[in-house]
C-alpha atoms as a PDB file:
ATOM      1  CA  UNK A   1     214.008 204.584  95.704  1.00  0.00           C
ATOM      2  CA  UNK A   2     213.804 208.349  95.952  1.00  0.00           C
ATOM      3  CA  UNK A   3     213.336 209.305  99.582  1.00  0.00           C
ATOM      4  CA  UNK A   4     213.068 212.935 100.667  1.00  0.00           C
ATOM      5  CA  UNK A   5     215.399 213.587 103.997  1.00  0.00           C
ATOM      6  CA  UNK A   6     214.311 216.319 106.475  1.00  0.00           C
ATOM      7  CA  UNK A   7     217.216 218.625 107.441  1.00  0.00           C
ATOM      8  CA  UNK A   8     218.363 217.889 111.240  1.00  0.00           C
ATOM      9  CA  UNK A   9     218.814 221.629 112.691  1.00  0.00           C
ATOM     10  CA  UNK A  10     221.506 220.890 115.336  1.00  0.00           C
ATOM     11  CA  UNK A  11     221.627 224.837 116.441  1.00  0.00           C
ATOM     12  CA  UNK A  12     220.293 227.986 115.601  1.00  0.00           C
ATOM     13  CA  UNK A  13     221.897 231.597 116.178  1.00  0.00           C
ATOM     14  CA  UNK A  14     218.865 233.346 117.784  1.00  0.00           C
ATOM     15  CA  UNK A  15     221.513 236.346 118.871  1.00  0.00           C
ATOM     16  CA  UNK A  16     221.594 237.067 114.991  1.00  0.00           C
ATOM     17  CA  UNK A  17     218.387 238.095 114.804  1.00  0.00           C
ATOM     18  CA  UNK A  18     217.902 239.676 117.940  1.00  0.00           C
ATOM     19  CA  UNK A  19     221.175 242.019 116.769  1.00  0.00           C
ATOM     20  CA  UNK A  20     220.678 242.443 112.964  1.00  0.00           C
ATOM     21  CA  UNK A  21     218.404 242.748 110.247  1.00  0.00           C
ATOM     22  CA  UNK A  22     218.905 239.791 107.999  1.00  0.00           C
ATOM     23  CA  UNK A  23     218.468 239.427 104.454  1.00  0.00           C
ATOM     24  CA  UNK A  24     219.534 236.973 101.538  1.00  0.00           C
ATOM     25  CA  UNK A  25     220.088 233.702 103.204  1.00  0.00           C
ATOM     26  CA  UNK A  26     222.537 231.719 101.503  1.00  0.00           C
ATOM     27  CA  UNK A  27     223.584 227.621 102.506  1.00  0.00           C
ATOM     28  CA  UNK A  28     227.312 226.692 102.797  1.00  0.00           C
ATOM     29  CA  UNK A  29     228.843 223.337 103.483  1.00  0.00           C
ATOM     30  CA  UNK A  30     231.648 224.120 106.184  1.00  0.00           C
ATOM     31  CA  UNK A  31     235.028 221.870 106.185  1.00  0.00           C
ATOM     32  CA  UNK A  32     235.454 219.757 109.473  1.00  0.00           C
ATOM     33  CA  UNK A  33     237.406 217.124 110.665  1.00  0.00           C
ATOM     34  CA  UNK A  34     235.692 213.591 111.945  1.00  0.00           C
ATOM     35  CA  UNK A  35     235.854 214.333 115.137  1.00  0.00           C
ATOM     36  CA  UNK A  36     234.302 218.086 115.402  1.00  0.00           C
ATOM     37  CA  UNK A  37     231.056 216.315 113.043  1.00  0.00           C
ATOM     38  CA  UNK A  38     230.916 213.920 116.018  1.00  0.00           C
ATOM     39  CA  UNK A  39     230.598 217.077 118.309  1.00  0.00           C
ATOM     40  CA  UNK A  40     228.229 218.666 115.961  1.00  0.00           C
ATOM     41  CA  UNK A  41     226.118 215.888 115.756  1.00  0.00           C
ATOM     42  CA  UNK A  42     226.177 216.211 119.818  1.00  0.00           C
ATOM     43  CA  UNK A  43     225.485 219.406 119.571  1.00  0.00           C
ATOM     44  CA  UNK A  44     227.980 221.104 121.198  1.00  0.00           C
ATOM     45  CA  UNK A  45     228.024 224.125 119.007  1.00  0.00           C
ATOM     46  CA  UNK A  46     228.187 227.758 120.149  1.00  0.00           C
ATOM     47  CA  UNK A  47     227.603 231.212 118.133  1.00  0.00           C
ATOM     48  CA  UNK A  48     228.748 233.421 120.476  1.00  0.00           C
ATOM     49  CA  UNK A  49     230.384 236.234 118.339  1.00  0.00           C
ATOM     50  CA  UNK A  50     230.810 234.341 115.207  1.00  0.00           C
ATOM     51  CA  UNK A  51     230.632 236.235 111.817  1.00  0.00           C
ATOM     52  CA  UNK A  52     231.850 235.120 107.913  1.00  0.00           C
ATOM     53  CA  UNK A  53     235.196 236.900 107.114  1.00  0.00           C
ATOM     54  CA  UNK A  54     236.295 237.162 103.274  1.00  0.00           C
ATOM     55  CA  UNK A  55     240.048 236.432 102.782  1.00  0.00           C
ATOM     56  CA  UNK A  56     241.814 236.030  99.417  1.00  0.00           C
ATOM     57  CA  UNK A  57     239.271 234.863  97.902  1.00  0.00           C
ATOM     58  CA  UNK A  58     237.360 232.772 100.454  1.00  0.00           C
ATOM     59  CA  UNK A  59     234.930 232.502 103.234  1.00  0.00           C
ATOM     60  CA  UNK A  60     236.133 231.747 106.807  1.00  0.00           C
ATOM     61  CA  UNK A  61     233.751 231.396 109.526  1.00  0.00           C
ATOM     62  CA  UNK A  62     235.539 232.943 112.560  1.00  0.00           C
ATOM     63  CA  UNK A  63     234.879 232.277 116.165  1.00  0.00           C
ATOM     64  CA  UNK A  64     232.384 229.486 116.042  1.00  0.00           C
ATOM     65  CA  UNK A  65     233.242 227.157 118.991  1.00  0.00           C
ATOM     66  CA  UNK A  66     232.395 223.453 118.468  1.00  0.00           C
ATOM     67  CA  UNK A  67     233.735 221.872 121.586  1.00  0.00           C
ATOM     68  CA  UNK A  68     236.640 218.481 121.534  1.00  0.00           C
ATOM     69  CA  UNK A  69     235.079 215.851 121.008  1.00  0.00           C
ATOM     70  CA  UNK A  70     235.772 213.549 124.333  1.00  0.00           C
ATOM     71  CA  UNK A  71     236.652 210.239 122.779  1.00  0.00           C
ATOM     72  CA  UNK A  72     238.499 211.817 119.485  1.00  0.00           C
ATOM     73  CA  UNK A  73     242.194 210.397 119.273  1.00  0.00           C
ATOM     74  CA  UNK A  74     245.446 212.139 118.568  1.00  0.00           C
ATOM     75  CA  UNK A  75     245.527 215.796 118.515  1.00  0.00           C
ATOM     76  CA  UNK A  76     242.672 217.607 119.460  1.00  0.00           C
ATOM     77  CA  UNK A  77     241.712 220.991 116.795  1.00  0.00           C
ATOM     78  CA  UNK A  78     241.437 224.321 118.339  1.00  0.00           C
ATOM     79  CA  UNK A  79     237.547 224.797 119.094  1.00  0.00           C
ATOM     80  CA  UNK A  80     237.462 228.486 117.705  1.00  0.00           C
ATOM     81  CA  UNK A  81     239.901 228.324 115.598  1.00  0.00           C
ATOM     82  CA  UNK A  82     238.380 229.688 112.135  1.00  0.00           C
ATOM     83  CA  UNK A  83     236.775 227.049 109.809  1.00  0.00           C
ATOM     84  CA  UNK A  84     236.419 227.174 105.635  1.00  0.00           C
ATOM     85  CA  UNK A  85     232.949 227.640 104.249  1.00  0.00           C
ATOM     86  CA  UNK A  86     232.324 225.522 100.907  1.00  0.00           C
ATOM     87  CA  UNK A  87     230.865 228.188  98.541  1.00  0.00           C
ATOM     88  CA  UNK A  88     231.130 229.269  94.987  1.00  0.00           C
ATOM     89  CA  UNK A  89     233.370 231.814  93.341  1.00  0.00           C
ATOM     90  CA  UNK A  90     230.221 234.000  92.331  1.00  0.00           C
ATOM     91  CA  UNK A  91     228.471 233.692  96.074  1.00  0.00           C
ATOM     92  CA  UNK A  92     231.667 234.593  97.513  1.00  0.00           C
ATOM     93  CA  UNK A  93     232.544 237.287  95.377  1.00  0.00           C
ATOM     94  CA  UNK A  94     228.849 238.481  95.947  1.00  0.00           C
ATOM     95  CA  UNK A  95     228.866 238.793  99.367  1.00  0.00           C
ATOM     96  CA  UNK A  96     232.843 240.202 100.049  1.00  0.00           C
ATOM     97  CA  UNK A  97     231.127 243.305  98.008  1.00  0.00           C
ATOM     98  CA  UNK A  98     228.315 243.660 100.002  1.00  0.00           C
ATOM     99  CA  UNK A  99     230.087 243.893 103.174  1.00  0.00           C
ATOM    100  CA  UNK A 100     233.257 245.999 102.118  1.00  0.00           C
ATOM    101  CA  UNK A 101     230.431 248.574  99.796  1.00  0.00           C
ATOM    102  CA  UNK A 102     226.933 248.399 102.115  1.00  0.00           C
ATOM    103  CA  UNK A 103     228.501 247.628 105.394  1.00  0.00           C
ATOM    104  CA  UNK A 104     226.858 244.690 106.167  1.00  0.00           C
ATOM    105  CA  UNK A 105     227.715 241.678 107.698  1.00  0.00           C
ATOM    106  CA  UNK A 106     227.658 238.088 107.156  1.00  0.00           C
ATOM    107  CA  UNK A 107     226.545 235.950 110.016  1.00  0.00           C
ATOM    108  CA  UNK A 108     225.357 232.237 110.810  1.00  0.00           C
ATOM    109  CA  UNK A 109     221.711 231.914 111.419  1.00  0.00           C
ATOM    110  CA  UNK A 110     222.004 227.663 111.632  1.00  0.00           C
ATOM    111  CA  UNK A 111     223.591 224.445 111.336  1.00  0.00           C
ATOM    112  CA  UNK A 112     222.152 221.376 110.322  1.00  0.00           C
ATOM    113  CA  UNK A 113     223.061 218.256 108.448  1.00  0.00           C
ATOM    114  CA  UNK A 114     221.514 217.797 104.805  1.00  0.00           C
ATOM    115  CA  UNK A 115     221.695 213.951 103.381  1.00  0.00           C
ATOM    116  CA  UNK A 116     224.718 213.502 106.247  1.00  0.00           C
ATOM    117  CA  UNK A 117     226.505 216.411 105.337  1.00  0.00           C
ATOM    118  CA  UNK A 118     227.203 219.398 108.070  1.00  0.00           C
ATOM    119  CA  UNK A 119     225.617 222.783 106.291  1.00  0.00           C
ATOM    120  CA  UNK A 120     225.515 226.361 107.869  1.00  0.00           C
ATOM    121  CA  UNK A 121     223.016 228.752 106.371  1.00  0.00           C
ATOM    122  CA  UNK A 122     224.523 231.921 106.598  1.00  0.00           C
ATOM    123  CA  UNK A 123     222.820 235.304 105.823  1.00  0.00           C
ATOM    124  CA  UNK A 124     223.395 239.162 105.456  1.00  0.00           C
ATOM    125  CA  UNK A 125     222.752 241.062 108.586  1.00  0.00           C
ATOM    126  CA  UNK A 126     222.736 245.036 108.863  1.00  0.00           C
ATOM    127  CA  UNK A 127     223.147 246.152 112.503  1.00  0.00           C
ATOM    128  CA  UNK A 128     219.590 247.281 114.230  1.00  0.00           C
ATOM    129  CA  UNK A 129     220.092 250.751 116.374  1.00  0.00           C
ATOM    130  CA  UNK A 130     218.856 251.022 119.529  1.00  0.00           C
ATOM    131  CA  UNK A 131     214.977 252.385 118.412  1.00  0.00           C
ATOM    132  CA  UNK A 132     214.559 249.267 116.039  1.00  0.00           C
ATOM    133  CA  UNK A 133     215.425 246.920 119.107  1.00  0.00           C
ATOM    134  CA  UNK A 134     212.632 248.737 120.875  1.00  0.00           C
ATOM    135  CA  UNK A 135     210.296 248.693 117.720  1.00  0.00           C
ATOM    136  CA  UNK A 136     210.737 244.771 117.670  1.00  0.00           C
ATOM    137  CA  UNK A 137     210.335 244.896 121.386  1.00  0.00           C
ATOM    138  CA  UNK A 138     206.493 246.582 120.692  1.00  0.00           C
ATOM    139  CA  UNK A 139     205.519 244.512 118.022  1.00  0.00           C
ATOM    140  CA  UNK A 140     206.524 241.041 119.443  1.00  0.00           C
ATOM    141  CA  UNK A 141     204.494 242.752 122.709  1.00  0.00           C
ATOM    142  CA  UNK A 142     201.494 243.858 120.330  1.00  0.00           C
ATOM    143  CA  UNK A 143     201.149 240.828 118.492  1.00  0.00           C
ATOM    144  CA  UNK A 144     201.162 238.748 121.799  1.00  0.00           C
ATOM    145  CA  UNK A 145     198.238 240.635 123.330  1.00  0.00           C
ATOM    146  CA  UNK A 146     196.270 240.094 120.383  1.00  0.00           C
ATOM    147  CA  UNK A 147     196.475 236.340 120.273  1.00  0.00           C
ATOM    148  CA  UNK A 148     195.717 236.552 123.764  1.00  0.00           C
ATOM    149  CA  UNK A 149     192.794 237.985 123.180  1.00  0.00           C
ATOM    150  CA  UNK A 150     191.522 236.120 120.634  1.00  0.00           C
END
């Protein structure tokens, strides 16, 4: 029986693209304990300020706050404590030389579940000045009046 699964979104970083121009999108399966799926599954995930930092050789995803879960026993994990992204070598190599040589950064765009597994697409985000905000600003504003017109 080969069924096809839609991907859940269970939250989406719209502060990424507000702040950055983004570019290769890349998914990544993110390590978590039972009880912070449970919470993810609740939805009670938050982006504020996250980004993907490249240490020794892997990907962390730093300040992304999934709250306790509220009927979770024993000890409870730190909600923004940093969290390891499941990628390969080459991706991770990839992208650690993009951001220390270009300057970019890597940020979370969404999670979502895939077949029951918790995946955050990630992408490469260069910093928009303060004229490309209000360039975005115009053509969001442009293209609005247009389909109100028609």
């Amino acid at each position: 029986m080969n069924r096809k699964i839609a991907d859940a979104t269970v939250a989406v970083n719209k502060k990424a693209r507000h702040l950055y121009e983004l570019s290769e999108f890349l998914e990544a399966g993110i390590a978590l304990t039972g009880p912070e799926v449970k919470s993810v599954r609740a939805g009670k995930v938050n982006f504020v300020d996250s980004y993907v930092d490249f240490r020794q050789g892997e990907a962390w995803l730093v300040s992304l706050h999934i709250a306790p879960y509220a009927n979770a026993g024993g000890v409870p994990r730190q909600p923004d404590c940093p969290r390891k992204l499941l990628l390969h070598e080459r991706e991770i190599a990839g992208y650690a030389g993009a951001v220390a040589q270009k300057g970019l950064t890597v940020v979370p765009v969404r999670i979502y579940f895939t077949r029951g597994k918790v995946k955050v697409e990630i992408a490469l985000g260069r910093g928009k000045k303060l004229h490309d905000h209000r360039e975005s600003l115009k053509r969001r504003a442009a293209e609005r009046d247009m389909a109100r017109e028609m």
